[in-house]
Protein backbone atom coordinates (compact mmCIF):
# COMPACT_ATOMS: atom_id res chain seq x y z
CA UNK A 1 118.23 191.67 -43.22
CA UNK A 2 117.34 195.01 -45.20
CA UNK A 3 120.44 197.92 -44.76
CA UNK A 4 117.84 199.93 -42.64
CA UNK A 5 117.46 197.33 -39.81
CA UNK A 6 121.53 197.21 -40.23
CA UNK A 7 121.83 200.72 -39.71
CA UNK A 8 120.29 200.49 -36.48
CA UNK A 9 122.80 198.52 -34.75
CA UNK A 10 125.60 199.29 -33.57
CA UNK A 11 129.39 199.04 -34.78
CA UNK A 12 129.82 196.11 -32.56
CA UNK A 13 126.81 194.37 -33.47
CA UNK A 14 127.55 194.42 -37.31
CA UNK A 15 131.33 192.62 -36.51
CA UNK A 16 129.47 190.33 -34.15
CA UNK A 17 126.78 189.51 -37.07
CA UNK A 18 129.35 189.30 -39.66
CA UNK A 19 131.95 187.28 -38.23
CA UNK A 20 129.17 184.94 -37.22
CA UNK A 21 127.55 184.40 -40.84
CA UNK A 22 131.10 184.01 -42.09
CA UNK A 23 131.45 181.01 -40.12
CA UNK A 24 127.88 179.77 -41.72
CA UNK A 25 129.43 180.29 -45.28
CA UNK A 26 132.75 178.55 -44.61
CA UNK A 27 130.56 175.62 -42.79
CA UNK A 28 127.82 176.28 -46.38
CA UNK A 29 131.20 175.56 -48.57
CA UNK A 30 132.60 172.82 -46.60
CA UNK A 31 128.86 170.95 -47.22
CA UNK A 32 129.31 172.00 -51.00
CA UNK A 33 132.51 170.45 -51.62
CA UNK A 34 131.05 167.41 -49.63
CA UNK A 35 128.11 166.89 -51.63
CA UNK A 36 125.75 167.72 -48.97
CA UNK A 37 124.49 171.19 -49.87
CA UNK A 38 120.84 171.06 -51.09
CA UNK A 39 119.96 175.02 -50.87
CA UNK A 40 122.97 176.64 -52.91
CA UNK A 41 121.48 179.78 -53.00
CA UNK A 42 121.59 180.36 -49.28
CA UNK A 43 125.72 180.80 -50.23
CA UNK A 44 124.76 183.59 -52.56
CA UNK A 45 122.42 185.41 -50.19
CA UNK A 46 125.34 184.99 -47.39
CA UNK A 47 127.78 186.82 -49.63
CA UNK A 48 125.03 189.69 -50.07
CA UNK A 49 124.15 189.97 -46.77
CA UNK A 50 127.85 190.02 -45.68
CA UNK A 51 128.70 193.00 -48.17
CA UNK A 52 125.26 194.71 -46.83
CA UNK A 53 126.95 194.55 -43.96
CA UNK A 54 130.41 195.72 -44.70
CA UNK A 55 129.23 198.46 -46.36
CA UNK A 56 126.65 199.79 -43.61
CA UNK A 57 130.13 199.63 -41.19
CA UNK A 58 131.63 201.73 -43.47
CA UNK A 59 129.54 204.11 -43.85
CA UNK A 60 129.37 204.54 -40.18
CA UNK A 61 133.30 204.54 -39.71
CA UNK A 62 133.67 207.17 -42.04
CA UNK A 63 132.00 210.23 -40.60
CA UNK A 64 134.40 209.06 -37.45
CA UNK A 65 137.62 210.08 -39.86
């Protein structure tokens, strides 16, 4: 997901997105440790996309200060 389809959700939306691909990269690591993790790059494009997405929230909480 590219920051300009981010920016068009909402605040709520980019929590709900976040929180759920953080549970994909805990479940990603858990395989890892296991030995069952074929794609490891899909943990490093998590990480991106999850600081994509922090930062697009923060951007829109900070006009709101």
């Amino acid at each position: 997901m590219k920051a300009k389809d981010i920016r068009a959700l909402s605040a709520d939306e980019i929590l709900t997105k976040t929180n759920d691909m953080r549970e994909e990269l805990m479940k990603l690591r858990f395989q890892q440790v296991a030995g069952q993790l074929t794609d490891t790059s899909r943990l490093r494009i998590l990480r991106r996309q999850i600081a994509r997405m922090e930062t697009v929230l923060s951007e829109k909480q900070k006009p709101a200060e």
